[in-house]
C-alpha atoms as a PDB file:
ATOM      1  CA  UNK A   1      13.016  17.324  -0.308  1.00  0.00           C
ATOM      2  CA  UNK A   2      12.467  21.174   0.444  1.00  0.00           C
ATOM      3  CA  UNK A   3       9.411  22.652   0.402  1.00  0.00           C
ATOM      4  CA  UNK A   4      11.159  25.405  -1.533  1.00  0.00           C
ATOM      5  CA  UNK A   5      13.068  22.822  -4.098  1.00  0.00           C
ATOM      6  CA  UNK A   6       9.674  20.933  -4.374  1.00  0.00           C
ATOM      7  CA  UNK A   7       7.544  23.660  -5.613  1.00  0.00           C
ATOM      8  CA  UNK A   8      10.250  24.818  -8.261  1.00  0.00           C
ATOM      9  CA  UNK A   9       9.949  21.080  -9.227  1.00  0.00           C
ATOM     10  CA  UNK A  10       6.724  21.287 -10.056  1.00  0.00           C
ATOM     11  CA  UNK A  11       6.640  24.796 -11.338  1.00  0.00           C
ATOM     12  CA  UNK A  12       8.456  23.344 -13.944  1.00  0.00           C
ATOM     13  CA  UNK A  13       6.855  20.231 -14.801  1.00  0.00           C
ATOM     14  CA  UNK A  14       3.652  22.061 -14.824  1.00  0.00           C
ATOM     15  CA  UNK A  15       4.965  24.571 -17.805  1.00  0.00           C
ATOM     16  CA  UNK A  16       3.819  21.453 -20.139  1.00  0.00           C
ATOM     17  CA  UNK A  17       1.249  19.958 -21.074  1.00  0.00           C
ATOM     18  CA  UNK A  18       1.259  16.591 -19.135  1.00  0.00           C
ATOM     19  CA  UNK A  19      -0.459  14.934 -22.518  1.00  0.00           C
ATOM     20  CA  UNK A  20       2.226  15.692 -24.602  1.00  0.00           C
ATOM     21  CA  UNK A  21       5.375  15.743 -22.281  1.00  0.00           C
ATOM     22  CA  UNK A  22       8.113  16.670 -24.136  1.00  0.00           C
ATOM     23  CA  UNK A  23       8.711  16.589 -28.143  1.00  0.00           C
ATOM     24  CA  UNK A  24       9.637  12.526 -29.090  1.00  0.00           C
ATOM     25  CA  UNK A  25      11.575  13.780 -32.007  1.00  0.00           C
ATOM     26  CA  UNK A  26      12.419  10.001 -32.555  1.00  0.00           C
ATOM     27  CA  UNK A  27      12.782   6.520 -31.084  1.00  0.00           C
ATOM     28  CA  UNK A  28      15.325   4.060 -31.944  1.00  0.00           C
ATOM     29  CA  UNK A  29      16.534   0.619 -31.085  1.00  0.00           C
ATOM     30  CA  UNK A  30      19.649  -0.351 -30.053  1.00  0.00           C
ATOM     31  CA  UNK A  31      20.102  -4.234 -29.337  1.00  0.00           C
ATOM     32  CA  UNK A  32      16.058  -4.713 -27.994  1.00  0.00           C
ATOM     33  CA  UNK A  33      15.083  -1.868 -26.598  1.00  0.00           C
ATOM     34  CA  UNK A  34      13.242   1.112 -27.667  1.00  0.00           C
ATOM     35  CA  UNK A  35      14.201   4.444 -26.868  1.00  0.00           C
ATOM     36  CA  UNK A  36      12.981   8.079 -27.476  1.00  0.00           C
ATOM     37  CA  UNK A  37      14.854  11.560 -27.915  1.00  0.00           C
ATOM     38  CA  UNK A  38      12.852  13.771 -26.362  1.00  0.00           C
ATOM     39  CA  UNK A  39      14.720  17.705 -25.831  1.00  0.00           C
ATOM     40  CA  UNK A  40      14.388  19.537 -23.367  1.00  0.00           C
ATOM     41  CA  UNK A  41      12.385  16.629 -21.276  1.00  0.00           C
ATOM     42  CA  UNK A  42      13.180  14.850 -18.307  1.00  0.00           C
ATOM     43  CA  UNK A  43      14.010  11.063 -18.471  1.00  0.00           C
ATOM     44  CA  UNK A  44      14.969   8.552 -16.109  1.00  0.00           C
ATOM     45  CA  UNK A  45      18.193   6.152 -17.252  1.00  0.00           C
ATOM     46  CA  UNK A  46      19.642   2.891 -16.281  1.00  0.00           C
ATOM     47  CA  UNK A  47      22.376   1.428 -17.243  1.00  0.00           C
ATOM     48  CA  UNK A  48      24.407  -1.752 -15.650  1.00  0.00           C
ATOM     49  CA  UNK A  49      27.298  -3.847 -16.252  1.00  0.00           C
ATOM     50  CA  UNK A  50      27.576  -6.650 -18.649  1.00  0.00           C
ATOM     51  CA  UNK A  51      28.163  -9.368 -16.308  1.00  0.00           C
ATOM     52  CA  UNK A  52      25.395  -7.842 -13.804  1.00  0.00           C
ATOM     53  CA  UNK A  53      23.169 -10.290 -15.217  1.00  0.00           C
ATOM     54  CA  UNK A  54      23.733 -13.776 -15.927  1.00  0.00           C
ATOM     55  CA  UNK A  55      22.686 -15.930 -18.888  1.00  0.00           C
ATOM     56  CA  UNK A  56      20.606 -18.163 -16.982  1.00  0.00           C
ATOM     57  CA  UNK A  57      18.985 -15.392 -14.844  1.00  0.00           C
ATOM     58  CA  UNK A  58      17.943 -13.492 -18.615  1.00  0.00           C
ATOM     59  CA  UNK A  59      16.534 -16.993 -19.343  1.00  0.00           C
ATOM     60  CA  UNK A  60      14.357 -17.480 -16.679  1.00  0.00           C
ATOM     61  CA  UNK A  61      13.133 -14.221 -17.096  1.00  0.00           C
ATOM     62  CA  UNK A  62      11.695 -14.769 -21.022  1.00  0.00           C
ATOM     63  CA  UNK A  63       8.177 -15.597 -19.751  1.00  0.00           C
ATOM     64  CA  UNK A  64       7.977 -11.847 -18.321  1.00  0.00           C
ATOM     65  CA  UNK A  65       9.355 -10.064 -21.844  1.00  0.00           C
ATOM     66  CA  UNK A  66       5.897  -9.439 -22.991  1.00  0.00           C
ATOM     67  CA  UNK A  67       4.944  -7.408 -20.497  1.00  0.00           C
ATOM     68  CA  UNK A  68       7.583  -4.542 -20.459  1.00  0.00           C
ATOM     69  CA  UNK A  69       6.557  -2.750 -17.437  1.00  0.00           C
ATOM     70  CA  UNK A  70       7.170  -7.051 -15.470  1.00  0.00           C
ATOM     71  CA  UNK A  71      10.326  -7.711 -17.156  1.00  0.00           C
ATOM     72  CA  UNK A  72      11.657  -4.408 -16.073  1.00  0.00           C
ATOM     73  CA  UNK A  73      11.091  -5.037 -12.230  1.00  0.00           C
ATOM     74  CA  UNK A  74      11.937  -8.336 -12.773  1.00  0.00           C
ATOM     75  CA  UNK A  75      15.137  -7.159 -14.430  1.00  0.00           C
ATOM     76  CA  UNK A  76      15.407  -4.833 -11.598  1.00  0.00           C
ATOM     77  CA  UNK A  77      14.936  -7.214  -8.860  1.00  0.00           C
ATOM     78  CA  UNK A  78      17.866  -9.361 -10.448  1.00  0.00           C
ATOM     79  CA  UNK A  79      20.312  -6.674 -10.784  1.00  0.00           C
ATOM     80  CA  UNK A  80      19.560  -5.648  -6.981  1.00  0.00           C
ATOM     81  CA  UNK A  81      20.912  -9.046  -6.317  1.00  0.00           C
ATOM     82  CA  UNK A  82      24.458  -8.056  -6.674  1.00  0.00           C
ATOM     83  CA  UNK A  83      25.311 -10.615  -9.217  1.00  0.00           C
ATOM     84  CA  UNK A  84      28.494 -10.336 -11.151  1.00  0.00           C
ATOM     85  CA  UNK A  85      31.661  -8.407 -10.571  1.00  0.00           C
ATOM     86  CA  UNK A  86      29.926  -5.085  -8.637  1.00  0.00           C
ATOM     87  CA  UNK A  87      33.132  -3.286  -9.484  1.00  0.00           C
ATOM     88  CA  UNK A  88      30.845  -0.173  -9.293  1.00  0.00           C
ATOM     89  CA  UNK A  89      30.814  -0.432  -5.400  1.00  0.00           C
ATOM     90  CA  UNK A  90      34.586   0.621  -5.280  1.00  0.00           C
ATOM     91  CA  UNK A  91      34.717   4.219  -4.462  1.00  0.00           C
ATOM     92  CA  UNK A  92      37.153   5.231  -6.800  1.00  0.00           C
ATOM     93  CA  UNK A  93      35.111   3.542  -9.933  1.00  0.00           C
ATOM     94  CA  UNK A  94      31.587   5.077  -8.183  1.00  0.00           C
ATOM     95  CA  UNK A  95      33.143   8.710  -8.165  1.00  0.00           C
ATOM     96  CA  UNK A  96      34.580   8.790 -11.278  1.00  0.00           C
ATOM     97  CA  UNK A  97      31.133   8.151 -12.846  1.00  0.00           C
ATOM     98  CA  UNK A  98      29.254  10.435 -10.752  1.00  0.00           C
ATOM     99  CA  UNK A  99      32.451  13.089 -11.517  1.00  0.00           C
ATOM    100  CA  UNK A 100      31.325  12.662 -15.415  1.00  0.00           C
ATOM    101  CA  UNK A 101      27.250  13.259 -14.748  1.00  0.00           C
ATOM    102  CA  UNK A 102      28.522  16.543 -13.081  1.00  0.00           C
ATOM    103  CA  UNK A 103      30.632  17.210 -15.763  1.00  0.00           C
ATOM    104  CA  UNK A 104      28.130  17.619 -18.264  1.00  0.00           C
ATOM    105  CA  UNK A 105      25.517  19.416 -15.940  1.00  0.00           C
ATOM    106  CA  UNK A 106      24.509  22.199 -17.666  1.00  0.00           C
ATOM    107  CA  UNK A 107      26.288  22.156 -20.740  1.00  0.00           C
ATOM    108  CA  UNK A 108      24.663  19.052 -21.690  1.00  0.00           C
ATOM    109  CA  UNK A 109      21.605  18.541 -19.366  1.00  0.00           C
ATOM    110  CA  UNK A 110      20.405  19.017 -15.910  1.00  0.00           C
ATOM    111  CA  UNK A 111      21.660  16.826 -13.703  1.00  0.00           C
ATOM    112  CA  UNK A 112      18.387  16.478 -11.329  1.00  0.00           C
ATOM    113  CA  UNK A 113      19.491  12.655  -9.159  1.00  0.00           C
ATOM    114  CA  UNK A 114      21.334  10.009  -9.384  1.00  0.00           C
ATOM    115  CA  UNK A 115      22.617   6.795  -7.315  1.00  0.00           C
ATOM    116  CA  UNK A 116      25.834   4.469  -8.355  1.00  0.00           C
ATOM    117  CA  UNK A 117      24.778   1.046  -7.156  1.00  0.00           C
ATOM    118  CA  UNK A 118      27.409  -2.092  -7.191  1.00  0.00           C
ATOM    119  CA  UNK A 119      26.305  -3.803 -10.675  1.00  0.00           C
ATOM    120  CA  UNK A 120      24.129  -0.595 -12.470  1.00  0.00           C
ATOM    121  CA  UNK A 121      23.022   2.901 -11.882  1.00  0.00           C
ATOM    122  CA  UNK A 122      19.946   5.208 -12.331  1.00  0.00           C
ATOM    123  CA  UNK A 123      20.069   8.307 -12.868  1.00  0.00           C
ATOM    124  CA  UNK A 124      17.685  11.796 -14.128  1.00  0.00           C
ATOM    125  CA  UNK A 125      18.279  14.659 -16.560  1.00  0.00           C
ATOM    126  CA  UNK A 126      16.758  17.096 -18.081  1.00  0.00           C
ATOM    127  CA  UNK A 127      17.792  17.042 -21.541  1.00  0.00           C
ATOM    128  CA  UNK A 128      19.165  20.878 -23.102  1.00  0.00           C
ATOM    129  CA  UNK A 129      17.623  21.346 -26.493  1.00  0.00           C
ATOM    130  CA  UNK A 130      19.053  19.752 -29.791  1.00  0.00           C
ATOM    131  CA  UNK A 131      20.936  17.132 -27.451  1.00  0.00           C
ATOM    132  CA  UNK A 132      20.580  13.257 -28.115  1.00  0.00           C
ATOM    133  CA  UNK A 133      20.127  10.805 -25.111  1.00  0.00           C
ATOM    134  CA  UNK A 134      21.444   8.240 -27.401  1.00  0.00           C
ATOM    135  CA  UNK A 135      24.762  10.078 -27.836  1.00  0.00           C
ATOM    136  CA  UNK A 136      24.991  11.560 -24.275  1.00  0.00           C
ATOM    137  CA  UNK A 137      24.447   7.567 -22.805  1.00  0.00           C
ATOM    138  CA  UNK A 138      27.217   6.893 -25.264  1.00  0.00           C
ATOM    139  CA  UNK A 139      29.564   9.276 -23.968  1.00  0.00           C
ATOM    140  CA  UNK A 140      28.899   8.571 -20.408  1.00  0.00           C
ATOM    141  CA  UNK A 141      29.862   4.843 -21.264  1.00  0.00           C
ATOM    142  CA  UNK A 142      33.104   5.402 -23.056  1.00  0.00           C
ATOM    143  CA  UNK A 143      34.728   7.746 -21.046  1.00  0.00           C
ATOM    144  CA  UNK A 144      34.092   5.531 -17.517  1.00  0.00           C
ATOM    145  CA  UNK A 145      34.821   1.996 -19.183  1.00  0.00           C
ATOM    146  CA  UNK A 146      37.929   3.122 -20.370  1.00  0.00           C
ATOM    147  CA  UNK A 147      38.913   3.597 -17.300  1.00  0.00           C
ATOM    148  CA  UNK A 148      38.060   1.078 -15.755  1.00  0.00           C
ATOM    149  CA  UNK A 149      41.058  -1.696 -15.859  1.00  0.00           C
ATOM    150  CA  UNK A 150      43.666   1.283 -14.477  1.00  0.00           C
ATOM    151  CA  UNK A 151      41.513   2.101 -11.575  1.00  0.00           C
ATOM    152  CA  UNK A 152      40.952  -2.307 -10.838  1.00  0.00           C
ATOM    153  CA  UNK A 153      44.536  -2.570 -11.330  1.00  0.00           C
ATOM    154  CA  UNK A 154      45.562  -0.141  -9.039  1.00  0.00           C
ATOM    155  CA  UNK A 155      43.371  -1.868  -6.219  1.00  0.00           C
ATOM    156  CA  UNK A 156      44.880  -4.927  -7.210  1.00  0.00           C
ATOM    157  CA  UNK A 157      41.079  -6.257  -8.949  1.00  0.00           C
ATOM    158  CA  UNK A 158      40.695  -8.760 -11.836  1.00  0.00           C
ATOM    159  CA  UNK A 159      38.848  -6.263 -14.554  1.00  0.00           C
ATOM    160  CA  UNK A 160      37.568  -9.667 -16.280  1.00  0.00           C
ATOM    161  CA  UNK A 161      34.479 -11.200 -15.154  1.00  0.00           C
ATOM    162  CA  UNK A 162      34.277 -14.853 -13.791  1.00  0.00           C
ATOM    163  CA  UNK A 163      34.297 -16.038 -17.241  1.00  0.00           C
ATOM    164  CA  UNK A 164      37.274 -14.035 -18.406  1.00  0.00           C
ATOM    165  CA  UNK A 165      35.746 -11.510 -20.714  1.00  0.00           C
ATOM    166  CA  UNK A 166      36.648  -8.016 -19.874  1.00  0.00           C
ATOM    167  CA  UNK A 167      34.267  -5.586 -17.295  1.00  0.00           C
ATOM    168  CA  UNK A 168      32.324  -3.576 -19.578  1.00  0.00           C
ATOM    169  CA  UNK A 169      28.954  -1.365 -19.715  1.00  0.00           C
ATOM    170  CA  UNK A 170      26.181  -3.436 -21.042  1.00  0.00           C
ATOM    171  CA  UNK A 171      25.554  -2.502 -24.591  1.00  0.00           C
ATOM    172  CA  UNK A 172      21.930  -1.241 -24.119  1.00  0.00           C
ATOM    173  CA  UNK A 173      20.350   0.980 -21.207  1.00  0.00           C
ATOM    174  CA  UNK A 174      16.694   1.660 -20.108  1.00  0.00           C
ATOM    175  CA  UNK A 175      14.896   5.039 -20.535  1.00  0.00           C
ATOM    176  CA  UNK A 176      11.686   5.920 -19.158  1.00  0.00           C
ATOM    177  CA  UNK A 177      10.180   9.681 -20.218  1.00  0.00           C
ATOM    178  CA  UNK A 178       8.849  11.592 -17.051  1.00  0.00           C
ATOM    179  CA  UNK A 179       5.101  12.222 -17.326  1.00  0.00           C
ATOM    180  CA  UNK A 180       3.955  14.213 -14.677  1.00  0.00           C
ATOM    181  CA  UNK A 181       4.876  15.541 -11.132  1.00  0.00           C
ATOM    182  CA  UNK A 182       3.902  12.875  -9.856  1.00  0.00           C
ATOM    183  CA  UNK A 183       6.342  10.432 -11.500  1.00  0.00           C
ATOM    184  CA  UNK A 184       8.851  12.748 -11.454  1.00  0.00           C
ATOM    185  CA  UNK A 185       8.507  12.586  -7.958  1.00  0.00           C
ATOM    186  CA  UNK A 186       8.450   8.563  -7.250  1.00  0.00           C
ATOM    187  CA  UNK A 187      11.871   8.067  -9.741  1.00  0.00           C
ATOM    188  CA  UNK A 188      13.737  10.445  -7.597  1.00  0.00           C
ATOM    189  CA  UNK A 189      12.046   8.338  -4.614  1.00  0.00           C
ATOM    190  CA  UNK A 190      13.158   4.994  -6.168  1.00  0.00           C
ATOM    191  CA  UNK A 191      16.393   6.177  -7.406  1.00  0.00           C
ATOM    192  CA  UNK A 192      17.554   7.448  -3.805  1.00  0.00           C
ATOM    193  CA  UNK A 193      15.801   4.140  -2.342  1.00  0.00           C
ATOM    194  CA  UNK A 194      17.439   1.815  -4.051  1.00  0.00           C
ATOM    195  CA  UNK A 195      19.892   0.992  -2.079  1.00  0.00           C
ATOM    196  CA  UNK A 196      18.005   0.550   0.809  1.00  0.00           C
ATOM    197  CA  UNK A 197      15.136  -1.842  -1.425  1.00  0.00           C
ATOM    198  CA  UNK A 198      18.409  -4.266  -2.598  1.00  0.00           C
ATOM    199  CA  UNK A 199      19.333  -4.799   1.376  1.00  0.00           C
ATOM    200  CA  UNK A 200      22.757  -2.877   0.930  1.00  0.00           C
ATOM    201  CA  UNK A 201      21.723  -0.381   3.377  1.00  0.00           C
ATOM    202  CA  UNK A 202      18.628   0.494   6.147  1.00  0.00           C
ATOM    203  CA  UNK A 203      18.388   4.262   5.144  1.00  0.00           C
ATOM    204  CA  UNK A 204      19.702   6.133   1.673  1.00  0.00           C
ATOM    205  CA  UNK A 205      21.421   8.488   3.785  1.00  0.00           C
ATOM    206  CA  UNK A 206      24.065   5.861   4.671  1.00  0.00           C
ATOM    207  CA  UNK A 207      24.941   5.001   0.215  1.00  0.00           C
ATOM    208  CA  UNK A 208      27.687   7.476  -0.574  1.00  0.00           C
ATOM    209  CA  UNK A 209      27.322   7.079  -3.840  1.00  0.00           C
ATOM    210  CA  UNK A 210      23.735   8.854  -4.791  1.00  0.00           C
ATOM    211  CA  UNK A 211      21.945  12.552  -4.858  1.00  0.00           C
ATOM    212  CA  UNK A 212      19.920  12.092  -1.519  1.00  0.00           C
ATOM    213  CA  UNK A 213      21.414  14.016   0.187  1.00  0.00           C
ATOM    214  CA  UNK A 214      21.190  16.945  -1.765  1.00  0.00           C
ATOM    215  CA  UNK A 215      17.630  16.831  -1.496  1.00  0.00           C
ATOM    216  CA  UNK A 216      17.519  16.547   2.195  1.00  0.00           C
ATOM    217  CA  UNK A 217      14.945  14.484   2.018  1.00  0.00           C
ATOM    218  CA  UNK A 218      13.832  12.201   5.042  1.00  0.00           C
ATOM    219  CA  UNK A 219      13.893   8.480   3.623  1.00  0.00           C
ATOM    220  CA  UNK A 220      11.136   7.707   1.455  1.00  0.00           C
ATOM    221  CA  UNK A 221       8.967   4.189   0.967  1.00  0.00           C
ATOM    222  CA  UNK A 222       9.093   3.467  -2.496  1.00  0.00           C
ATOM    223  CA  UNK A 223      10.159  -0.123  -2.888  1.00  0.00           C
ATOM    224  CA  UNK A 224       9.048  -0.326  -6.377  1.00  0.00           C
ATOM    225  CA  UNK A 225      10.131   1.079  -9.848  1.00  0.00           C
ATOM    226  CA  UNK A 226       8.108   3.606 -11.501  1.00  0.00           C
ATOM    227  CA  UNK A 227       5.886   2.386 -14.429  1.00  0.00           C
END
C-alpha cells in the first residue's frame, strides 16, 4: 500500500476514539451468529456458499464453538480447503459479485477491499450513516444467487451441489467491527492473502478476483485471520 493511501487510512481511523469504535446501534442474530450495526464504521464480512462446508466437517468442528475467535479459523481453515461446488472460481460468477460491491460504493458504503475466493469471500466497507449491514449482506446475496443457475448453465455447470440441493449463499455471514489501525491494517492483509494462505496461488498478485492490486501493495505475510 502507498505511503500516501496509508496515511489517509489512518487519518481516518484516528478521527475516533479507538475505545468506542463506531456507534453499535444494535446486534442481532440470524441462525447462530451475532452481529452488530454499527454506521458509519468499518467492518470486515464473510460470507460462503452453502455446500462450502460439509456436515461432517461442522461436526468435527463442535469442540472449537466455545471459543469464537478458534472456531472461526477453524471455520476458515475448512473453507480454504475448497470443499464443495467452488462455483465462485468461475470468472463470470466472481465478476458479477465483485460488479455488485462496486455498485453500491458510495451510495451505500465504501468499498475499501475485497477478494472472491472459490467457496466464500471477504470483503471491507465502511458503512454510510443510517445504513444496515444486515440489509446491505441481504441484498448482496439476492441479487448474485439469483443469478447464479443462468450463468452455470451457460458454462454447461450442474447449479446443484453433490447432493442435489440447489447452489446457494449460506444463510448466515461473519462480521468482525474494525478496532484500530492496526486491525484495519492486518484484514486488508488477510483478505488480499488469502489466496495465497489456501495454496491457490504463491503471490496475491496472481488471484484476479480481489482488491490487491489497487493497493499496490508488495505481498504481505499474514497467514492468519484477524481476531
Amino acid at each position: 500500500m502507498s505511503e500516501s493511501k496509508k496515511q489517509k487510512i489512518i487519518t481516518k481511523l484516528n478521527n475516533f476514539d479507538n475505545t468506542q469504535a463506531g456507534n453499535i446501534n444494535s446486534v442481532n442474530y440470524r441462525g447462530y451468529l451475532p452481529h452488530f450495526e454499527i454506521c458509519s464504521h468499518y467492518q470486515m464480512i464473510t460470507y460462503r456458499l452453502n455446500d462450502s462446508l460439509p456436515a461432517k466437517t461442522l461436526e468435527k468442528l463442535n469442540d472449537a464453538k466455545n471459543n469464537d475467535s478458534e472456531y472461526r479459523k477453524a471455520i476458515e481453515t475448512q473453507m480454504d480447503a475448497g470443499h464443495g461446488s467452488s462455483i465462485l472460481k468461475e470468472p463470470a460468477i466472481a465478476n458479477m459479485i465483485i460488479n455488485n460491491w462496486k455498485y453500491f460504493h458510495i451510495k451505500r458504503y465504501e468499498l475499501i477491499a475485497y477478494v472472491v475466493m472459490p467457496n466464500h469471500v471477504h470483503v471491507l466497507i465502511k458503512l454510510n450513516d443510517n445504513e444496515k449491514l444486515s440489509k446491505i449482506v441481504h441484498s448482496w446475496k439476492s441479487f448474485t444467487s439469483k443469478h447464479f443457475s443462468s450463468i452455470l448453465k451457460n458454462l454447461n455447470l450442474s447449479s446443484r451441489d453433490a447432493e442435489g440441493n440447489p447452489i446457494k449463499w449460506q444463510r448466515d455471514y461473519w462480521d468482525r467491527y474494525i478496532r484500530n489501525v492496526d486491525h484495519y491494517l492486518r484484514s486488508i492483509d488477510y483478505i488480499h492473502n488469502n489466496p495465497r494462505h489456501a495454496g491457490i496461488c504463491s503471490s496475491p498478485d496472481q488471484w484476479p478476483f480481489s482488491s490487491f492490486s489497487s493497493f499496490k501493495s508488495k505481498p504481505g505475510s499474514a497467514g492468519s485471520l484477524p481476531a
